[in-house]
C-alpha atoms as a PDB file:
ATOM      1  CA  UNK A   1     -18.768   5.889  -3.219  1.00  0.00           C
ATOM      2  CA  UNK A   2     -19.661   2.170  -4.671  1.00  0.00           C
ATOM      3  CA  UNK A   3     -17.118  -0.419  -4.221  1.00  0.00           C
ATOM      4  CA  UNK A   4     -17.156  -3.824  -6.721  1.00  0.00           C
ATOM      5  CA  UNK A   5     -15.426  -7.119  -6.668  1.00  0.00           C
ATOM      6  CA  UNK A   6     -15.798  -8.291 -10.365  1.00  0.00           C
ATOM      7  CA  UNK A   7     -16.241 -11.797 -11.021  1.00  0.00           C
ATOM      8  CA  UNK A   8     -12.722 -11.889 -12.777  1.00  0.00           C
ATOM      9  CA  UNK A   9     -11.136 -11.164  -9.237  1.00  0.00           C
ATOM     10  CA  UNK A  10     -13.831 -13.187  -7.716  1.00  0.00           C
ATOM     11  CA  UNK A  11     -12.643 -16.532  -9.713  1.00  0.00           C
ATOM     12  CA  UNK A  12      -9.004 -15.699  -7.933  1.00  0.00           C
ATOM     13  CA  UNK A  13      -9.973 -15.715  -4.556  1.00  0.00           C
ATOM     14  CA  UNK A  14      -8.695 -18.647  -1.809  1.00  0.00           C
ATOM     15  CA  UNK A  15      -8.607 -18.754   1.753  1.00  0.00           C
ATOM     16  CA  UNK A  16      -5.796 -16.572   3.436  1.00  0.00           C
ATOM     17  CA  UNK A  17      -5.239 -19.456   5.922  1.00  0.00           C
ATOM     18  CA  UNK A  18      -5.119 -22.551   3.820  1.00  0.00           C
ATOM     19  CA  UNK A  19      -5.132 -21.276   0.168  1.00  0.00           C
ATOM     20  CA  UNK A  20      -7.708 -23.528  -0.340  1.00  0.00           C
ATOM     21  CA  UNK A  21     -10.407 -22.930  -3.304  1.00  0.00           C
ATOM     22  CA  UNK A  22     -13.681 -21.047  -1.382  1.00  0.00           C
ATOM     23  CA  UNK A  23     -17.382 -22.276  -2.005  1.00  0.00           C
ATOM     24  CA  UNK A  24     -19.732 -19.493  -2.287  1.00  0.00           C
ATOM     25  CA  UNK A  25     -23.554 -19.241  -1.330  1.00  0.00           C
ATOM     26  CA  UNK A  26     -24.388 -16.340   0.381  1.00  0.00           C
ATOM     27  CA  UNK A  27     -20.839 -15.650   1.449  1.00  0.00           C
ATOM     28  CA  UNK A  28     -17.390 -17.239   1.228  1.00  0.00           C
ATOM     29  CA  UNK A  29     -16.643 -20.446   3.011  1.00  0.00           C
ATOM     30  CA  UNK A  30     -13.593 -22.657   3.238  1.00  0.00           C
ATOM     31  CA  UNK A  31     -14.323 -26.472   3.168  1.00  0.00           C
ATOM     32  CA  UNK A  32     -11.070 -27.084   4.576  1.00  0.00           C
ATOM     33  CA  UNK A  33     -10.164 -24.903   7.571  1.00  0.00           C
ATOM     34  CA  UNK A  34     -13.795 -23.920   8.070  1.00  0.00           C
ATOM     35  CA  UNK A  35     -13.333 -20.276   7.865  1.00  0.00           C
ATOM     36  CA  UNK A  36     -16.156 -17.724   6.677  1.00  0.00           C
ATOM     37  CA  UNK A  37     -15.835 -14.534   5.201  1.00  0.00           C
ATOM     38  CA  UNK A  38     -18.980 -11.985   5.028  1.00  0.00           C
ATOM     39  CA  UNK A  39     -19.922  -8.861   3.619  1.00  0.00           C
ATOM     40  CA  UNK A  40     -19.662  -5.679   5.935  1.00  0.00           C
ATOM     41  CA  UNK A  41     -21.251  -2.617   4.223  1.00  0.00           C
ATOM     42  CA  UNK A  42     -21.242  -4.427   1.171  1.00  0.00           C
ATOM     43  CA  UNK A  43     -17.154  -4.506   0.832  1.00  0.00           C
ATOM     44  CA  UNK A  44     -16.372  -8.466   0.707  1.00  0.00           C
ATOM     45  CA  UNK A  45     -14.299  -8.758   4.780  1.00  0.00           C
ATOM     46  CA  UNK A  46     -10.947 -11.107   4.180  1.00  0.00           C
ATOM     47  CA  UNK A  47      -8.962  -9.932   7.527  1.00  0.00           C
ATOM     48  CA  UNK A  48      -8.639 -12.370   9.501  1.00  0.00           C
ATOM     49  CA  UNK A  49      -9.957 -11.563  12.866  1.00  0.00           C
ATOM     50  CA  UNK A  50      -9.107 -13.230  16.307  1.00  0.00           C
ATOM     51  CA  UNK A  51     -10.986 -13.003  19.379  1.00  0.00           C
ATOM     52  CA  UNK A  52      -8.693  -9.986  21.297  1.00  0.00           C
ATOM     53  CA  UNK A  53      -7.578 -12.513  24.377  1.00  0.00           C
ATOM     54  CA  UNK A  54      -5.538 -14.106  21.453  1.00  0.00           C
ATOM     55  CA  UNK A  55      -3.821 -10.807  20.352  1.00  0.00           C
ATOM     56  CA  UNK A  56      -0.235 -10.729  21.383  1.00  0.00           C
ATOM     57  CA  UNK A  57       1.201  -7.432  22.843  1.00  0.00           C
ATOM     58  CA  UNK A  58       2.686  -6.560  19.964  1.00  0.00           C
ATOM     59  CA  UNK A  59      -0.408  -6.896  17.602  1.00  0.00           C
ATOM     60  CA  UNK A  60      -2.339  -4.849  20.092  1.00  0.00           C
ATOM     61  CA  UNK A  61       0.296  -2.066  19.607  1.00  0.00           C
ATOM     62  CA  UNK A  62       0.397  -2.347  15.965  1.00  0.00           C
ATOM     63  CA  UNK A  63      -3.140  -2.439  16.140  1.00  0.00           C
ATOM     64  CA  UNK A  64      -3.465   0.788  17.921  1.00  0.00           C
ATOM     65  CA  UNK A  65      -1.218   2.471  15.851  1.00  0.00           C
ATOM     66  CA  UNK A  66      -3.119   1.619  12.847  1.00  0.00           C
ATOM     67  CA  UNK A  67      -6.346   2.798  14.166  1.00  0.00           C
ATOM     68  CA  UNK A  68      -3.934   6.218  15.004  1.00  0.00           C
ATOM     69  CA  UNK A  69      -2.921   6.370  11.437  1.00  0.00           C
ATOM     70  CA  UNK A  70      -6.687   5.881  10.380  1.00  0.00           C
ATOM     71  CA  UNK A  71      -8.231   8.570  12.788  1.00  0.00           C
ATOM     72  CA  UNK A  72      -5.434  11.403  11.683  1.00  0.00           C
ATOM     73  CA  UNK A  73      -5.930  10.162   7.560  1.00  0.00           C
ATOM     74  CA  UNK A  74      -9.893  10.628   8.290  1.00  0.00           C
ATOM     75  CA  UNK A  75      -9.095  13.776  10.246  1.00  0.00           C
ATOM     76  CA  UNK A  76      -6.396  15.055   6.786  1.00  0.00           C
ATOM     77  CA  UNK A  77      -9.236  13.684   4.698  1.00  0.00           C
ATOM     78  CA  UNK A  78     -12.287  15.842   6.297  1.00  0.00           C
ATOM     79  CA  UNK A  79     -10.170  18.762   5.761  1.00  0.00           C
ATOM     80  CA  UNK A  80     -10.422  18.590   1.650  1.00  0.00           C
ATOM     81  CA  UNK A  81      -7.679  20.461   0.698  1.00  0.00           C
ATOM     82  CA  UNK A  82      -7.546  21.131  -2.895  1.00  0.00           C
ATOM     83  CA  UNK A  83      -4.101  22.527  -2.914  1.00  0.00           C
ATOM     84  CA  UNK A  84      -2.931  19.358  -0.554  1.00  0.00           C
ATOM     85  CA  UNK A  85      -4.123  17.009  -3.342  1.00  0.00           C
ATOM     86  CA  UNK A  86      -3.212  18.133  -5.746  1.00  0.00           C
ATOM     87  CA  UNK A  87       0.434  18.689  -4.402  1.00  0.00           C
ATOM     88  CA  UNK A  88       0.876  15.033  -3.948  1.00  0.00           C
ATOM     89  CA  UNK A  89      -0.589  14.526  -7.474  1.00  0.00           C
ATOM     90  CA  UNK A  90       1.830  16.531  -8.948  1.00  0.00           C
ATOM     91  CA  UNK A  91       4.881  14.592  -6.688  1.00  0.00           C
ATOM     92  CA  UNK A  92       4.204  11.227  -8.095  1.00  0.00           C
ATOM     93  CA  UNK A  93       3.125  11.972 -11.777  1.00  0.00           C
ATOM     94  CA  UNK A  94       6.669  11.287 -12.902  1.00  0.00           C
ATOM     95  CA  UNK A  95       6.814   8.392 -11.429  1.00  0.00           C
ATOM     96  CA  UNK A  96       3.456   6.781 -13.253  1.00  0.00           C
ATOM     97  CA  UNK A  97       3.527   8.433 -16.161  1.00  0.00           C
ATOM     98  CA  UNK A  98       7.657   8.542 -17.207  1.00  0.00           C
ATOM     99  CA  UNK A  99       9.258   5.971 -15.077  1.00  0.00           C
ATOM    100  CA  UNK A 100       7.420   3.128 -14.579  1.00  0.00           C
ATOM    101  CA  UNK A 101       3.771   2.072 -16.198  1.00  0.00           C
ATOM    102  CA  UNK A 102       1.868  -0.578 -14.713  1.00  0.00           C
ATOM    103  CA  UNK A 103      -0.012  -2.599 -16.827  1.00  0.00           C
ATOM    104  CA  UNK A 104      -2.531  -5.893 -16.591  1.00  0.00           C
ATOM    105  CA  UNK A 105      -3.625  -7.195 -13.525  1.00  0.00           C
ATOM    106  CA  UNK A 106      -2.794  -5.131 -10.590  1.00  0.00           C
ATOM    107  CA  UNK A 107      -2.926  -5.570  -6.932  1.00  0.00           C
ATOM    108  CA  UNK A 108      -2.924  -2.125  -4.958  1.00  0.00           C
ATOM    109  CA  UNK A 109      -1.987  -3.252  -1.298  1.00  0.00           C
ATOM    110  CA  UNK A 110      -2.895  -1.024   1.089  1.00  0.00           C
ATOM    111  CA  UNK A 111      -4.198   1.318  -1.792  1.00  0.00           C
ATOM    112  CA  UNK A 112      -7.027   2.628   0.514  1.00  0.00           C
ATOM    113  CA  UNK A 113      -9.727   4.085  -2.084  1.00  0.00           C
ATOM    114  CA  UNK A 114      -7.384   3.778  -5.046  1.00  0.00           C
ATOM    115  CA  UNK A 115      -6.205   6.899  -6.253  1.00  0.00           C
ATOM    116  CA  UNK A 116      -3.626   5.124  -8.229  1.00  0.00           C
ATOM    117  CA  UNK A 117      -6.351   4.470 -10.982  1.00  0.00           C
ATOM    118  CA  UNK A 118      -5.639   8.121 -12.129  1.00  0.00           C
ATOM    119  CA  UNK A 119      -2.696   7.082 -13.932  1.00  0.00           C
ATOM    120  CA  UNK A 120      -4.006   3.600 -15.193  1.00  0.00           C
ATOM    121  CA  UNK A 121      -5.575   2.791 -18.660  1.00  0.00           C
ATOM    122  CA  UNK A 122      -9.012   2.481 -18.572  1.00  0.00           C
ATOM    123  CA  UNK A 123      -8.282  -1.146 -20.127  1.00  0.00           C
ATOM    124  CA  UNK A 124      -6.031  -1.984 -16.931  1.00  0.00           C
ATOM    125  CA  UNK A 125      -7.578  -4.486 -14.451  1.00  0.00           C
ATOM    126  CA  UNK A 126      -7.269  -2.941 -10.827  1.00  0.00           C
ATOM    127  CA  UNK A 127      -7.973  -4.132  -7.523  1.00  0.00           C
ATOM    128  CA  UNK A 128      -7.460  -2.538  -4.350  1.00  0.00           C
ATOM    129  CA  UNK A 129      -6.936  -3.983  -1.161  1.00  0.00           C
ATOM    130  CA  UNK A 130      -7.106  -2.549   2.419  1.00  0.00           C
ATOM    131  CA  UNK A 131      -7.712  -3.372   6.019  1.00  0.00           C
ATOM    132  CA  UNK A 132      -9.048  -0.495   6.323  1.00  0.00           C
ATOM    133  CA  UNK A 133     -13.087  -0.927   5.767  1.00  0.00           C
ATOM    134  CA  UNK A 134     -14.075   2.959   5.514  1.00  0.00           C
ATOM    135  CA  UNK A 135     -11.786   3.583   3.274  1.00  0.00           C
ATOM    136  CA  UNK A 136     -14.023   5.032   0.711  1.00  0.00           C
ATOM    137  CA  UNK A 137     -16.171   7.107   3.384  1.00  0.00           C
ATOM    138  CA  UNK A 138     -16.234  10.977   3.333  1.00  0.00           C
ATOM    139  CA  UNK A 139     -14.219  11.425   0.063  1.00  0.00           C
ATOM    140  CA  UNK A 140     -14.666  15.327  -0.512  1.00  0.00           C
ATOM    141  CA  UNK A 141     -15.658  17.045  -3.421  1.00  0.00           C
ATOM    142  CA  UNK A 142     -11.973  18.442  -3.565  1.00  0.00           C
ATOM    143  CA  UNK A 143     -10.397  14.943  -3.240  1.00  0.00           C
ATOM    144  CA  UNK A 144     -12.975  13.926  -6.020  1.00  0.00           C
ATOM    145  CA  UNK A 145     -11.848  17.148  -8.501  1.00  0.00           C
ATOM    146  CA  UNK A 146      -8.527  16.219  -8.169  1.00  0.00           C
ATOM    147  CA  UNK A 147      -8.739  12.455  -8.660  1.00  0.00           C
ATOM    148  CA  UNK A 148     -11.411  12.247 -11.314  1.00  0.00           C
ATOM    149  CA  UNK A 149     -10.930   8.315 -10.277  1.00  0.00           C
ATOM    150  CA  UNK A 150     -13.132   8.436  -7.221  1.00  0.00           C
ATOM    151  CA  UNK A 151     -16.292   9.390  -9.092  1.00  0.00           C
ATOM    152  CA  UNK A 152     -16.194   5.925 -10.438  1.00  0.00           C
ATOM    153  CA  UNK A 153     -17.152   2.515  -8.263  1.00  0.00           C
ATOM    154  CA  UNK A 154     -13.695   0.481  -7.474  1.00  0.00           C
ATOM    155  CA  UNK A 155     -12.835  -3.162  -7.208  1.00  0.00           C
ATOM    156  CA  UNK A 156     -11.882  -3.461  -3.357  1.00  0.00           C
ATOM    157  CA  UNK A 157     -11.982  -5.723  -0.363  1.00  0.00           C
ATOM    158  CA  UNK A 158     -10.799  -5.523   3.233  1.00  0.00           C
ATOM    159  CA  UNK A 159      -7.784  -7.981   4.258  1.00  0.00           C
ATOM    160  CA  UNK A 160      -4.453  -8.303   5.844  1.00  0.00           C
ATOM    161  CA  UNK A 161      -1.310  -8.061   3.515  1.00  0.00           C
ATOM    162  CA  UNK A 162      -0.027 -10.337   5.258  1.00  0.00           C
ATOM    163  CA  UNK A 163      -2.693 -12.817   4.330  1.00  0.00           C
ATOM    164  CA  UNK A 164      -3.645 -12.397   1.106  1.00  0.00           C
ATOM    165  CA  UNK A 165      -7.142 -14.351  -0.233  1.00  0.00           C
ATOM    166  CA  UNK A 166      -5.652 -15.006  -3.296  1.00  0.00           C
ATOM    167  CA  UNK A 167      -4.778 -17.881  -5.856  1.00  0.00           C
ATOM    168  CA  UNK A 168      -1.232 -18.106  -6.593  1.00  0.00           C
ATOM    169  CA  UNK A 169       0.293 -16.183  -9.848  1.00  0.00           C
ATOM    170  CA  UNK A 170      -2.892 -14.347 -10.359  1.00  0.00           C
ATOM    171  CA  UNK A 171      -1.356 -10.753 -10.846  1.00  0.00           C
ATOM    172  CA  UNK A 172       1.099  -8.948 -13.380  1.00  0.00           C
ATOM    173  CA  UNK A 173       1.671  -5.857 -11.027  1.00  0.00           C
ATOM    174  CA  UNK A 174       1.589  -5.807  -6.976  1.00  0.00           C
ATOM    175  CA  UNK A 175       1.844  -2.001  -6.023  1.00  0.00           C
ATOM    176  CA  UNK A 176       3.073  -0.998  -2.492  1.00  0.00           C
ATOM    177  CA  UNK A 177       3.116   2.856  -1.974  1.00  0.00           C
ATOM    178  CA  UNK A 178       3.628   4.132   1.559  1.00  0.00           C
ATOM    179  CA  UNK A 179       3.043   1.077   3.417  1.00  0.00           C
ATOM    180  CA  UNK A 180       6.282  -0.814   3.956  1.00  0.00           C
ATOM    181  CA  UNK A 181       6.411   1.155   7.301  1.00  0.00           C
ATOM    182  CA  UNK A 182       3.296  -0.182   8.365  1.00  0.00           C
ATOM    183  CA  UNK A 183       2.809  -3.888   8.028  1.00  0.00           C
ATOM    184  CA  UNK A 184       3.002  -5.928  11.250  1.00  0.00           C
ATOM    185  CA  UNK A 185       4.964  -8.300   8.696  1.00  0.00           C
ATOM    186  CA  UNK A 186       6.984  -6.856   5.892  1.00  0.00           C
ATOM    187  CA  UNK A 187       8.430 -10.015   5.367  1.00  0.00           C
ATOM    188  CA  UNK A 188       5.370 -12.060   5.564  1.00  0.00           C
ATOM    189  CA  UNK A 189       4.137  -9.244   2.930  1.00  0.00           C
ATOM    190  CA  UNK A 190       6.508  -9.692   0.056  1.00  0.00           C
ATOM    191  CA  UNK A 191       6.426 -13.620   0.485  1.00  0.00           C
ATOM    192  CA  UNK A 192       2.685 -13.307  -0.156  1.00  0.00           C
ATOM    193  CA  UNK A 193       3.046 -10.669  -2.889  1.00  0.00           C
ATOM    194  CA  UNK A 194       5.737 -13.207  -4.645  1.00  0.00           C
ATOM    195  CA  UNK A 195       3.501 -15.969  -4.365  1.00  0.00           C
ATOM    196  CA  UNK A 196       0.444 -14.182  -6.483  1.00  0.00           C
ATOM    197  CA  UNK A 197       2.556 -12.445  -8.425  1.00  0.00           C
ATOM    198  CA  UNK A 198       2.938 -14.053 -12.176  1.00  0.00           C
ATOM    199  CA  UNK A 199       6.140 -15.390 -13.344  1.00  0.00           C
ATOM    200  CA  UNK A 200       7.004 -12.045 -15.477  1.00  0.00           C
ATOM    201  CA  UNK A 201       5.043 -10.032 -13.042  1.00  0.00           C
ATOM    202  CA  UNK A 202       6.591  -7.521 -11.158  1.00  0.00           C
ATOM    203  CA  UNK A 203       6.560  -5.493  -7.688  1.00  0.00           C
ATOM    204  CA  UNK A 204       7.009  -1.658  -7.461  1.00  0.00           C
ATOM    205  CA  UNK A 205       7.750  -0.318  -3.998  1.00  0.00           C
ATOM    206  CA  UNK A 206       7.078   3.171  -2.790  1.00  0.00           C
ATOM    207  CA  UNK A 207       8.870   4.187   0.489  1.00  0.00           C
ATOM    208  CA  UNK A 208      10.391   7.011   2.632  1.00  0.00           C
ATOM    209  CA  UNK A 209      13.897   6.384   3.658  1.00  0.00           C
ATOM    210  CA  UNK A 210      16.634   8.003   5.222  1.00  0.00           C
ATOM    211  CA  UNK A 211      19.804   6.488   2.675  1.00  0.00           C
ATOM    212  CA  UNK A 212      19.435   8.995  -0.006  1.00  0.00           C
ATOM    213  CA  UNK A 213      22.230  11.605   1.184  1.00  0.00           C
ATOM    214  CA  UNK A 214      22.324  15.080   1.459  1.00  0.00           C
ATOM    215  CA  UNK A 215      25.110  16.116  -0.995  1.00  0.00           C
ATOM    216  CA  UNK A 216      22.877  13.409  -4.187  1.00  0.00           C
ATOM    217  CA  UNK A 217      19.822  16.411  -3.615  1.00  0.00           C
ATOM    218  CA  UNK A 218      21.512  18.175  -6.936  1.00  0.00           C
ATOM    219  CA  UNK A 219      20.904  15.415  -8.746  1.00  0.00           C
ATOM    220  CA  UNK A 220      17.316  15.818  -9.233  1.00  0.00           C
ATOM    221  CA  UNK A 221      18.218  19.348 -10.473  1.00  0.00           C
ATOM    222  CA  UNK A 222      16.297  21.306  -7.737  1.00  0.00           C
ATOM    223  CA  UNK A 223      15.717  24.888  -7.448  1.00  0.00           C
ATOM    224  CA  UNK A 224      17.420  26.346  -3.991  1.00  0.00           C
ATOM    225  CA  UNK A 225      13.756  26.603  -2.040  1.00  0.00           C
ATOM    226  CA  UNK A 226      13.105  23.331  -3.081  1.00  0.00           C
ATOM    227  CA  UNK A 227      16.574  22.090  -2.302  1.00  0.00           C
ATOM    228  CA  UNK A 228      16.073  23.497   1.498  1.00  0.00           C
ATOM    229  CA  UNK A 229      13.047  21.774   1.717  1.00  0.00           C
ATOM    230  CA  UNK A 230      14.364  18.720   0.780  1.00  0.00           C
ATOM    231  CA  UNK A 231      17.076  18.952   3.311  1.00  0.00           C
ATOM    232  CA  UNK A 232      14.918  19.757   5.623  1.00  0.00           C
ATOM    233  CA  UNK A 233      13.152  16.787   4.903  1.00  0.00           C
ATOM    234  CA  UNK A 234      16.169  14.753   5.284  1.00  0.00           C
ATOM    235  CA  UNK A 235      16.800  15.912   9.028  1.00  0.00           C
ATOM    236  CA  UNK A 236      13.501  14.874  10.093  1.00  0.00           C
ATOM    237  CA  UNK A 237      13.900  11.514   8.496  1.00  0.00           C
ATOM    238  CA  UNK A 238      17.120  11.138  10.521  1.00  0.00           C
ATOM    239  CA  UNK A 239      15.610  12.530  13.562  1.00  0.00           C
ATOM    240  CA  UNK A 240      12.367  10.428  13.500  1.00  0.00           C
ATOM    241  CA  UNK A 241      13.715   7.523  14.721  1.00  0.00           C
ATOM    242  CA  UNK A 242      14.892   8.714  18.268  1.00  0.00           C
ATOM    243  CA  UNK A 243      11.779  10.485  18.263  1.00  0.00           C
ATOM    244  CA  UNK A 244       9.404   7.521  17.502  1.00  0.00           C
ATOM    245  CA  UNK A 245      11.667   5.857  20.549  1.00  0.00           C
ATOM    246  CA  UNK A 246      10.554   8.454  23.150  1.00  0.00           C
ATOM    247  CA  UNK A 247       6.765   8.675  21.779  1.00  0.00           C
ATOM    248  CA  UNK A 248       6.222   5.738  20.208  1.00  0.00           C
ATOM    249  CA  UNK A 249       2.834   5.155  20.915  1.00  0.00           C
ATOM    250  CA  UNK A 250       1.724   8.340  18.767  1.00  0.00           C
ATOM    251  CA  UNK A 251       3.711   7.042  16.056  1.00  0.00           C
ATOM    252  CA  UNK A 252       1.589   4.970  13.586  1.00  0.00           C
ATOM    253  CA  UNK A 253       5.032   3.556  12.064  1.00  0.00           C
ATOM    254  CA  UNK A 254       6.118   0.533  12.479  1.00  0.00           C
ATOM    255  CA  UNK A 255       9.304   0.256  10.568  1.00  0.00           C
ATOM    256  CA  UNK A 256      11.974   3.071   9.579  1.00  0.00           C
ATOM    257  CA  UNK A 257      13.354   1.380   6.463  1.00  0.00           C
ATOM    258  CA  UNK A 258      16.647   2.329   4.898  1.00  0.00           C
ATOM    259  CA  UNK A 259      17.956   1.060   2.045  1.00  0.00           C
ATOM    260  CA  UNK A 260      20.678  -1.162   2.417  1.00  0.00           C
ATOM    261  CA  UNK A 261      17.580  -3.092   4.887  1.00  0.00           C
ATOM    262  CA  UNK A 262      15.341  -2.973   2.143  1.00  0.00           C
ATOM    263  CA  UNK A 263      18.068  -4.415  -0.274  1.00  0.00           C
ATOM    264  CA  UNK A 264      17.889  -7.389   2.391  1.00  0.00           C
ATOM    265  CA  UNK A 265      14.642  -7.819   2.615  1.00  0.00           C
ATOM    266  CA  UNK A 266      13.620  -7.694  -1.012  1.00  0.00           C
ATOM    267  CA  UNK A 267      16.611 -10.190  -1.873  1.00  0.00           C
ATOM    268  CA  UNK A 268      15.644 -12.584   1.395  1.00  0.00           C
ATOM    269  CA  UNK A 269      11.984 -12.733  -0.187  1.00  0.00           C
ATOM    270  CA  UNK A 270      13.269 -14.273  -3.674  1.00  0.00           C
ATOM    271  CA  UNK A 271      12.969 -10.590  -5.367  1.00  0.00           C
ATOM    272  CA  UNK A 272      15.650  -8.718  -7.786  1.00  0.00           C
ATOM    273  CA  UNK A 273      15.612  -5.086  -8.034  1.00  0.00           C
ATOM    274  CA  UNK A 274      14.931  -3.820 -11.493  1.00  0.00           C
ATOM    275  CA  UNK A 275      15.226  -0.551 -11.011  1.00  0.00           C
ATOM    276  CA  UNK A 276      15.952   2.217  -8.477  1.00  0.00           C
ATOM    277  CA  UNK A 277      14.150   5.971  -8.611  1.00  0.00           C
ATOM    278  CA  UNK A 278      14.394   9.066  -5.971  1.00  0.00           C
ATOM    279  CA  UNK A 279      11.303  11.099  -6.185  1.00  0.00           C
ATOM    280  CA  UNK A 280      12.108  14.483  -7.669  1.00  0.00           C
ATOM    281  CA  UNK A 281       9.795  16.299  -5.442  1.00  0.00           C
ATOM    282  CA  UNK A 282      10.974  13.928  -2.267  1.00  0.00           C
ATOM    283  CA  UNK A 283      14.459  12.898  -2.737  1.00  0.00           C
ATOM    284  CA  UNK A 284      14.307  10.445   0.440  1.00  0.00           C
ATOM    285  CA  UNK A 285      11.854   8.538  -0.947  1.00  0.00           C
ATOM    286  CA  UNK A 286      12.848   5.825  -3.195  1.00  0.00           C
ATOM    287  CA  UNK A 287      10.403   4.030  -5.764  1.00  0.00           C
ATOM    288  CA  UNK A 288      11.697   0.418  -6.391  1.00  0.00           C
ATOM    289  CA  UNK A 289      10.568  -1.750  -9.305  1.00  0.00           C
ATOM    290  CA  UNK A 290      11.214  -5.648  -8.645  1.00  0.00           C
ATOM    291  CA  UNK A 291      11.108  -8.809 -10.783  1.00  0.00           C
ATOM    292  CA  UNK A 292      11.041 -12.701  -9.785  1.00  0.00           C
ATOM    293  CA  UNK A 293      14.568 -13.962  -9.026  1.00  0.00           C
END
């Protein structure tokens, strides 16, 4: 699979430590703060990358619980399970195609190798971004049936959410699905996210949480399998975090959001919540839509 940066998302990039403007020969360069940012298997490399004796103990934890989550999403990945794709197709298609459309220039943090350009107009600009540099490696000829998408070469680079190499109000959409609970920083994330966001841009959130109750299931008019499921579901949620206490270090999560915390943080990071929607198929998991405050 080809990756791309094309010039249009080129012309937006800055340095992720200053925000200064970048000169470019044969790579990136900041005239400022001196940093350098190079090519590595011909993905543009923005993550910012300290010598390890300067890692803290609790980035080398988050660290290697990232490189967990990476190994088991390879291992998931290898598998190619037809029937597994095209399950979690099937959960989110209401969300991109009857609740909320995402239009113009969008960001996909942590969108890996961008399956989210299913449901996108072929006239939508799309960028994904990643730390994770193989993200496009050993995509299956399953994953491929089932997301037509991956056939085609994507606009990616590798960098930190937390630092993002990009000029101020340069987006109209920043999409986070599924990694909330995985940032070192959430709150370092949405700053950055509100900073290249445009003025009537806006911020959809995709996250498991444990505040959608038990007895609210009905409302997504469930049939009684699916309804045990779900409360199944729900259990586990509420169980996970004693469990992640006791193993920890096999747990790739960082945070265990619920709502009323992510009310906090999105209203602490200059954010209003638009709108609020339970996933049909997974009624813990809430899909928030945010505008500038």
């Amino acid at each position: 699979m080809k990756t791309k940066l094309n010039k249009k998302f080129q012309d937006k990039l800055c340095c992720p430590i200053c925000l200064s403007n970048l000169e470019y020969k044969s790579n990136f360069s900041c005239p400022n703060c001196g940093a350098k940012f190079f090519q590595k298997n011909n993905i543009w490399d923005f993550r910012l990358n300290p010598p390890k004796c300067a890692y803290s103990l609790d980035r080398k934890f988050w660290q290697h619980g990232q490189e967990n989550y990476e190994y088991f999403s390879q291992k998931w990945r290898s598998q190619d399970n037809f029937d597994n794709y095209l399950s979690e197709l099937r959960g989110v298609r209401e969300i991109y195609e009857e609740v909320f459309k995402l239009e113009g220039e969008i960001l996909d943090i942590g969108g890996n190798c961008g399956t989210l350009r299913y449901f996108l107009k072929k006239k939508e600009k799309y960028l994904s971004v990643d730390p994770y540099l193989n993200a496009f490696e050993n995509l299956g000829p399953n994953y491929k049936k089932v997301y037509p998408c991956l056939n085609e070469s994507c606009n990616f680079l590798t960098c930190f959410g937390e630092f993002l190499p990009f000029k101020n109000k340069s987006f109209d959409w920043i999409h986070l699905r599924s990694v909330l609970d995985h940032f070192f920083d959430p709150y370092l994330v949405m700053k950055q996210s509100y900073r290249v966001l445009k003025n009537n841009g806006k911020v959809l959130i995709g996250i498991n949480t444990n505040a959608k109750p038990v007895l609210k299931i009905d409302e997504v008019s469930l049939n009684k399998k699916e309804q045990v499921q779900a409360i199944g579901k729900f259990f586990i949620n509420f169980l996970k975090p004693i469990a992640t206490v006791k193993f920890a270090i096999k747990d790739h999560h960082t945070f265990s959001w619920s709502l009323d915390d992510l009310k906090i943080l999105i209203k602490s990071t200059g954010f209003k919540i638009e709108k609020i929607h339970w996933q049909k198929s997974n009624p813990s998991c809430a899909y928030i839509s945010l505008i500038k405050g």
